[in-house]
Protein backbone atom coordinates (compact mmCIF):
# COMPACT_ATOMS: atom_id res chain seq x y z
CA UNK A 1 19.75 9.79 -24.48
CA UNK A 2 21.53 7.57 -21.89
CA UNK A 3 22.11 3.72 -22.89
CA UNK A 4 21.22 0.87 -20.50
CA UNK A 5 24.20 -0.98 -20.42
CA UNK A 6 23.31 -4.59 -18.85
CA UNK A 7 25.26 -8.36 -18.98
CA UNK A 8 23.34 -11.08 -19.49
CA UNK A 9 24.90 -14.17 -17.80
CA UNK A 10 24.22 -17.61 -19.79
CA UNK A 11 24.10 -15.72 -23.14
CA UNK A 12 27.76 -15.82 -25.30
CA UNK A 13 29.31 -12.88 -23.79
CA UNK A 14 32.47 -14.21 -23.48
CA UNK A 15 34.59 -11.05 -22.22
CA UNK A 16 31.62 -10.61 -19.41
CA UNK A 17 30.93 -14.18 -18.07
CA UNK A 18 33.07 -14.17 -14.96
CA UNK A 19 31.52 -10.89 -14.57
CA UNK A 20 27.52 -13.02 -14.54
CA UNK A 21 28.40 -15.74 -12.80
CA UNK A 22 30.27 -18.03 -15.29
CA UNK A 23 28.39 -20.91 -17.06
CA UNK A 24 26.65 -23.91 -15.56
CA UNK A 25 28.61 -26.49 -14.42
CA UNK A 26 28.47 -29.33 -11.96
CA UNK A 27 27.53 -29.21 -8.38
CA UNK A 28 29.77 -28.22 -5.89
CA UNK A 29 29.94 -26.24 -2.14
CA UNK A 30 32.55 -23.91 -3.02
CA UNK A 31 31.73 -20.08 -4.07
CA UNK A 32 32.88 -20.17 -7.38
CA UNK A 33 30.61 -23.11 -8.21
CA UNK A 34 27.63 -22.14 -6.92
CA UNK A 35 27.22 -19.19 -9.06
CA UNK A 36 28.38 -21.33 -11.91
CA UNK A 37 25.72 -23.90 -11.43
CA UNK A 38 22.98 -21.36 -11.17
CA UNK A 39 24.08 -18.15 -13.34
CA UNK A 40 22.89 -14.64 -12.19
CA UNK A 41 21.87 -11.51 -14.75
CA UNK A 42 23.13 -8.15 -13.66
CA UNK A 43 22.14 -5.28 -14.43
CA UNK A 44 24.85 -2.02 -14.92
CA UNK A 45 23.78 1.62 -14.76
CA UNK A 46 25.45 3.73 -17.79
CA UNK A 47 26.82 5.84 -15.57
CA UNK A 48 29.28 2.94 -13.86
CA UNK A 49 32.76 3.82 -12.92
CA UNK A 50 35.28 1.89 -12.02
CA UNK A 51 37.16 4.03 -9.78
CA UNK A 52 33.91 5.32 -7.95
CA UNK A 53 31.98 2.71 -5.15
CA UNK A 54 28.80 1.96 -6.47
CA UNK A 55 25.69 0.16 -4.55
CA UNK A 56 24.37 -2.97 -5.12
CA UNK A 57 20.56 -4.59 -4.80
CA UNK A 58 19.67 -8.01 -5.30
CA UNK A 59 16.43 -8.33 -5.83
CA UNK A 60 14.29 -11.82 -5.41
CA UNK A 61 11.20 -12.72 -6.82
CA UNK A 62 8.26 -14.85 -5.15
CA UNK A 63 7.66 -18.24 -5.39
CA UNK A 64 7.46 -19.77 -8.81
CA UNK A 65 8.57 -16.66 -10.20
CA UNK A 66 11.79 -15.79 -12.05
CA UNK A 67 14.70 -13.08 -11.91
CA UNK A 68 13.44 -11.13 -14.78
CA UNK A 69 10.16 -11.28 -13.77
CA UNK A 70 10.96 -9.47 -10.54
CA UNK A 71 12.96 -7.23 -12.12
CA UNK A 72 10.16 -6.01 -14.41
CA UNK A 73 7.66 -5.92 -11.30
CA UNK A 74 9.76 -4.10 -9.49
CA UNK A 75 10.57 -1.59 -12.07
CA UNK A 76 14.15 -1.50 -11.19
CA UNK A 77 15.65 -1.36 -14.74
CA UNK A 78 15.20 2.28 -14.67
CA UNK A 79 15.59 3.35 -11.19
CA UNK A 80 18.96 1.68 -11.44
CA UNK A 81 19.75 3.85 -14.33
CA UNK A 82 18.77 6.69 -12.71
CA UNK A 83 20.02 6.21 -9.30
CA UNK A 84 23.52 4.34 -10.71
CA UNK A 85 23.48 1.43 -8.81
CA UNK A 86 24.06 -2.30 -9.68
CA UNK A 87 20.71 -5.13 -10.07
CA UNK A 88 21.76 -8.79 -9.74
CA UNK A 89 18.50 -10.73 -10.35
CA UNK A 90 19.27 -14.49 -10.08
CA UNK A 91 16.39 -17.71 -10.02
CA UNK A 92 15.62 -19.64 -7.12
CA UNK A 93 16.40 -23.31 -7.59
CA UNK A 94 13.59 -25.73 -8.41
CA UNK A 95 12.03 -28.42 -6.16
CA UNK A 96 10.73 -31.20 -6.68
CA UNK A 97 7.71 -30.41 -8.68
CA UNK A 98 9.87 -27.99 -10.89
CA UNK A 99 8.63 -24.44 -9.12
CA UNK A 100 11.89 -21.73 -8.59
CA UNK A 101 11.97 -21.01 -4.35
CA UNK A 102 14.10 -19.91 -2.21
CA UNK A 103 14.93 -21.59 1.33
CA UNK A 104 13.99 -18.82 3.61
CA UNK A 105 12.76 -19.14 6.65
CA UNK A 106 10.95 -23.05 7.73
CA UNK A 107 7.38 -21.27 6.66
CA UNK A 108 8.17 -20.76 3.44
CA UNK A 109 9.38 -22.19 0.59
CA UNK A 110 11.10 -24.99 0.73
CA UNK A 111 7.63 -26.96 0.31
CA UNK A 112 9.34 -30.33 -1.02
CA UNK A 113 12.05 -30.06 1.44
CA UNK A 114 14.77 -29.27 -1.09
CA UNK A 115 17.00 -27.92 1.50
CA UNK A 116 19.45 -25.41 -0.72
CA UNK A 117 21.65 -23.37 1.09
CA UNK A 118 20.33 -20.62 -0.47
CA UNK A 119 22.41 -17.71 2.18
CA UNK A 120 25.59 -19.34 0.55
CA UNK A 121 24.47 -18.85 -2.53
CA UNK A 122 23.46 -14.97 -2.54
CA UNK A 123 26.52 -14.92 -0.68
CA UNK A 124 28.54 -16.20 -3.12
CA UNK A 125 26.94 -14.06 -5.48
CA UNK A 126 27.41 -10.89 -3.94
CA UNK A 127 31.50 -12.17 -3.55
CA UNK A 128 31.54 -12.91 -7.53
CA UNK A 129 29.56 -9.06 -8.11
CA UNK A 130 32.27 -7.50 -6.08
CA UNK A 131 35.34 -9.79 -7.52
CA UNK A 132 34.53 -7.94 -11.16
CA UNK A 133 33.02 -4.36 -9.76
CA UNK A 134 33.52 -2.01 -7.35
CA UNK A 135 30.91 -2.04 -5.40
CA UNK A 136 30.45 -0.19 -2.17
CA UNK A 137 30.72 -2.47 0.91
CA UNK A 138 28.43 -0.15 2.80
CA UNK A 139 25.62 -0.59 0.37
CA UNK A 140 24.71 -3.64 -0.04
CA UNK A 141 21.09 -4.15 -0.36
CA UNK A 142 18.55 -7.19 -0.50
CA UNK A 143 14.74 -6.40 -1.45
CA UNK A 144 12.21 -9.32 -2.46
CA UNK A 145 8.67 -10.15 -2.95
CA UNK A 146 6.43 -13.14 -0.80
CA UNK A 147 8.90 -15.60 -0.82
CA UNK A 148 11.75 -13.34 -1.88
CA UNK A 149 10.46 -11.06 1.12
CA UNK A 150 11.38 -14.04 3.50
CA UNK A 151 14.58 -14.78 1.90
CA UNK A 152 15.38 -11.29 2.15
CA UNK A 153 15.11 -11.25 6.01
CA UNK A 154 16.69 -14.35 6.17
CA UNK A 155 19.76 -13.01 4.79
CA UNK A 156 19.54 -9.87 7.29
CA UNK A 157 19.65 -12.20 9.72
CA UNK A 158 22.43 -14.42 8.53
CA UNK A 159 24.41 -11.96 6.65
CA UNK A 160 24.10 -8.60 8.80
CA UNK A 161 27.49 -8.05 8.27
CA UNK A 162 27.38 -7.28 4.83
CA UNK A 163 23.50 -6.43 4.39
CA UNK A 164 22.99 -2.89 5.14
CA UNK A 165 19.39 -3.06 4.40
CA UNK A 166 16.32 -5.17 3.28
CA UNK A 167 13.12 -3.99 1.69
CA UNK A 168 10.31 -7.73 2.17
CA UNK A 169 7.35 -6.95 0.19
CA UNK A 170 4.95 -9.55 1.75
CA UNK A 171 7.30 -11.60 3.14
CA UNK A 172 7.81 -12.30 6.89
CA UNK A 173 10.64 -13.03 9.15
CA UNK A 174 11.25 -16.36 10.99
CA UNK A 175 8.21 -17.02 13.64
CA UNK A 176 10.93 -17.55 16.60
CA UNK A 177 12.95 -14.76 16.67
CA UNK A 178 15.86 -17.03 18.18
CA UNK A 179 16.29 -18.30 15.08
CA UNK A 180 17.68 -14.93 13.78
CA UNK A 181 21.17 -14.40 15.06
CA UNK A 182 22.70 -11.20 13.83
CA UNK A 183 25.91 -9.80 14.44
CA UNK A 184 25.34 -6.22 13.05
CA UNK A 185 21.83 -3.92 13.13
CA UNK A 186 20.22 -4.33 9.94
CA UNK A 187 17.86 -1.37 8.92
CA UNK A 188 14.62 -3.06 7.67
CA UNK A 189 11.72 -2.07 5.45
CA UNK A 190 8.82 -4.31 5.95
CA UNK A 191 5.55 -2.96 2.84
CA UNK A 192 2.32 -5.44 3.26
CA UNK A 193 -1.10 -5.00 2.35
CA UNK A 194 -3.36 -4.88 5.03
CA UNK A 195 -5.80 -7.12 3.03
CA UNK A 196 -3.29 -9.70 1.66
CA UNK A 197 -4.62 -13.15 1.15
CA UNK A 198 -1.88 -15.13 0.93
CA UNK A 199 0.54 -14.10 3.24
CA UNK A 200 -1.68 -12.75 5.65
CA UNK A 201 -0.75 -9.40 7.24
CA UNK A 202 -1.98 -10.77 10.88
CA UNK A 203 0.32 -13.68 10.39
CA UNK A 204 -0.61 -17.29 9.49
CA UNK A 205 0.55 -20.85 8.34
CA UNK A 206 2.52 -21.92 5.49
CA UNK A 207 2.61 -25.74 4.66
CA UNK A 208 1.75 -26.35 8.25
CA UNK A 209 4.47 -23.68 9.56
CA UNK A 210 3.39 -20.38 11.71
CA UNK A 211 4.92 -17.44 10.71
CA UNK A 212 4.57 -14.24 12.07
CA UNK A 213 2.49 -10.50 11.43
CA UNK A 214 3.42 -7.37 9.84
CA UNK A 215 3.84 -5.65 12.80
CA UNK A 216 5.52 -8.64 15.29
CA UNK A 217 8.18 -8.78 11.82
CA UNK A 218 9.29 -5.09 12.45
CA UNK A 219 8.83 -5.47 16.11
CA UNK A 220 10.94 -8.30 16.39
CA UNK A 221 13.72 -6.61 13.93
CA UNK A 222 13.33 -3.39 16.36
CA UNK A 223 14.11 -5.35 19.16
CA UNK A 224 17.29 -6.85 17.57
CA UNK A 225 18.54 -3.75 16.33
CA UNK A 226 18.14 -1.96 20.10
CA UNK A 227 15.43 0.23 19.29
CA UNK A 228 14.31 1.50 22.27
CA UNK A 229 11.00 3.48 21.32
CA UNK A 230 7.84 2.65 19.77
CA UNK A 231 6.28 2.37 16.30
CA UNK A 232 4.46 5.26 15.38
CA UNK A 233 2.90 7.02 12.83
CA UNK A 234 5.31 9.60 10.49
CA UNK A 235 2.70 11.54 9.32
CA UNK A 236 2.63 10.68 5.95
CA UNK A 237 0.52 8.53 3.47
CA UNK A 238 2.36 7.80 -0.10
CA UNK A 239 0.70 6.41 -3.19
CA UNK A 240 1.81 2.99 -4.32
CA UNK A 241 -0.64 0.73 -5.45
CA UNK A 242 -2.45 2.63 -8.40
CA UNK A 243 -5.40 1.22 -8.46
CA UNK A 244 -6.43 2.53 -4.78
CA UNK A 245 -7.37 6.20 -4.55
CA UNK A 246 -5.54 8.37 -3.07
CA UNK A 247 -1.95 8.24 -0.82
CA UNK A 248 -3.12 4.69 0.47
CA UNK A 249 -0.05 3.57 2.45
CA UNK A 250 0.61 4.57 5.68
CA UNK A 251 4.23 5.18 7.08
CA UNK A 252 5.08 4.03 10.30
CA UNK A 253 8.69 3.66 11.56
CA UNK A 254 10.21 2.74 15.30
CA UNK A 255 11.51 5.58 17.24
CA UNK A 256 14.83 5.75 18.78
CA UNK A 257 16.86 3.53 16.57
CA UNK A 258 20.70 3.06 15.81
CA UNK A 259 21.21 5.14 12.58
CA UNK A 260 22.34 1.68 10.93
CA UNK A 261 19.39 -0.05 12.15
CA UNK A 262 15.93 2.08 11.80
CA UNK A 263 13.07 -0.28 11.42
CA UNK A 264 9.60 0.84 9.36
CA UNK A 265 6.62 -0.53 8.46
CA UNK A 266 4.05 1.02 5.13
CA UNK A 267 1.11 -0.85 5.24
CA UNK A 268 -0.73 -0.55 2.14
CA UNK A 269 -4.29 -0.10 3.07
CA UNK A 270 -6.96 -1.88 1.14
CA UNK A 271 -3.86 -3.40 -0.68
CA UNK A 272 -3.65 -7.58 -1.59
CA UNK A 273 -0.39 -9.64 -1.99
CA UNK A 274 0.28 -8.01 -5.47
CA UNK A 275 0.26 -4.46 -5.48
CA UNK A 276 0.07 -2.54 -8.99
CA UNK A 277 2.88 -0.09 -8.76
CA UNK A 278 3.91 2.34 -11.36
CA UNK A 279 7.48 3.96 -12.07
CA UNK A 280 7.20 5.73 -8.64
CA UNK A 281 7.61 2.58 -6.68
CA UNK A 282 11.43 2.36 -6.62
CA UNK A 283 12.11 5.46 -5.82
CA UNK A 284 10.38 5.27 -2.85
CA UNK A 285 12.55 2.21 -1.36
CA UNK A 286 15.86 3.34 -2.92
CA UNK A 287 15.16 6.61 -1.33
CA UNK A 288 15.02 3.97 2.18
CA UNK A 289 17.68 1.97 1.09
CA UNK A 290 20.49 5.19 0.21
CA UNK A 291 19.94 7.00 3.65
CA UNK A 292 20.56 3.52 5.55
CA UNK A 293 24.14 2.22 4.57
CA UNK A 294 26.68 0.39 7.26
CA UNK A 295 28.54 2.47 8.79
């Protein structure tokens, strides 16, 4: 039987705690203080090696939620084992009324306009991951729920440099497209319910804010990434939500795409804003996420 090996940043691990993110201190701009005032957990596959590239996911849970939390939900404690790649599962910050968010896009979630810079602070992150571990440049990944979704495309848009590829679970993009500027395609995963009442796969309003559908989301990131064909159906339903019947998620992905910038959209039909996944669920994005690295 394989061990889990894991660090646990904010716990007495004194050897490891550069390696999490340090301990809290005071506030500050620079890298090495951001991830000190708000510690990250990571998660390390048994199978690490030091001399070998290995890819790394962040993963970001929804509003009021938590890094663990996500990390549960999205099962990734023992895909990461079995796939060998790296989990950093941080906390949003809290606003004013004390509920964890991350500043994504102006719909969502910065509802007490605590304006953290939350792209320097993954950023930072992913620096301070990289500082103690090899991790492979071409794989770096960012997948998130609702709010995590949005944060997750709005770090494809402001860090498509080093993000190879996002998975948003109910999230959405900005509403204006302008106000994602990338540098680099971005391959992009977009999974929403069809029947989602709370970030509403037809698009809606958040606090007052538009933002936009399933479909203009991966239309608009298919656009960006030069995609010069349509979004069509593959052929295949999968099963992810176990309590529908049957393969209820339908696979669609945009045709004629840059290799480093493919663009799909699984709608999960009959499916609400939490779907209940079993241990099937990450192997099904990783299996997205490993064929689309940078080039």
């Amino acid at each position: 039987m394989k061990i889990l090996v894991y660090f646990v940043c904010g716990l007495f691990l004194i050897g490891l705690l550069n390696a999490c993110g340090g301990s809290s201190g005071g506030s500050s701009s620079s890298p090495e203080d951001l991830v000190d005032d708000r510690p990250y957990e990571l998660r390390v596959p048994s199978s690490y090696d030091v001399n070998t590239p290995t890819p790394l996911i962040v993963v970001l849970h929804g509003f009021t939620g938590d890094g663990a939390g996500i990390l549960s939900y999205f099962r990734l404690a023992g895909a990461a084992e079995r796939h060998g790649f790296l989990v950093a599962y941080p906390d949003g910050s809290l606003d004013s009324m004390g509920r964890r968010h991350w500043n994504g896009t102006d719909a969502c979630c910065a509802f007490t306009f605590v304006q953290t810079d939350d792209v320097a602070y993954l950023s930072a992150l992913i620096d301070d991951v990289e500082a103690n571990y090899n991790v492979d440049p071409r794989q770096i990944f960012v997948i998130g729920y609702s709010n995590g979704g949005y944060m997750s495309h709005r770090m494809a848009c402001d860090r498509s440099n080093r993000v190879a590829a996002i998975v948003s679970l109910a999230g959405a993009s900005w509403n204006d497209p302008n106000q994602c500027q990338t540098q680099d395609p971005v391959s992009v995963l977009q999974v929403h319910g069809d029947l989602d009442g709370t970030v509403l796969f037809d698009g809606g309003f958040s606090g007052g804010v538009p933002y936009p559908s399933a479909i203009d989301t991966v239309s608009d990131w298919a656009d960006r990434n030069g995609c010069t064909g349509t979004l069509v159906d593959s052929g295949m339903n999968i099963n992810l939500d176990q309590t529908i019947a049957g393969d209820e998620s339908r696979v669609q992905r945009f045709t004629n795409c840059p290799a480093s910038g493919e663009v799909e959209l699984w709608t999960i039909l009959g499916g609400d804003h939490g779907p209940d996944f079993d241990d099937s669920w990450p192997d099904f994005f990783w299996a997205f996420l490993s064929s689309h690295p940078k080039p």
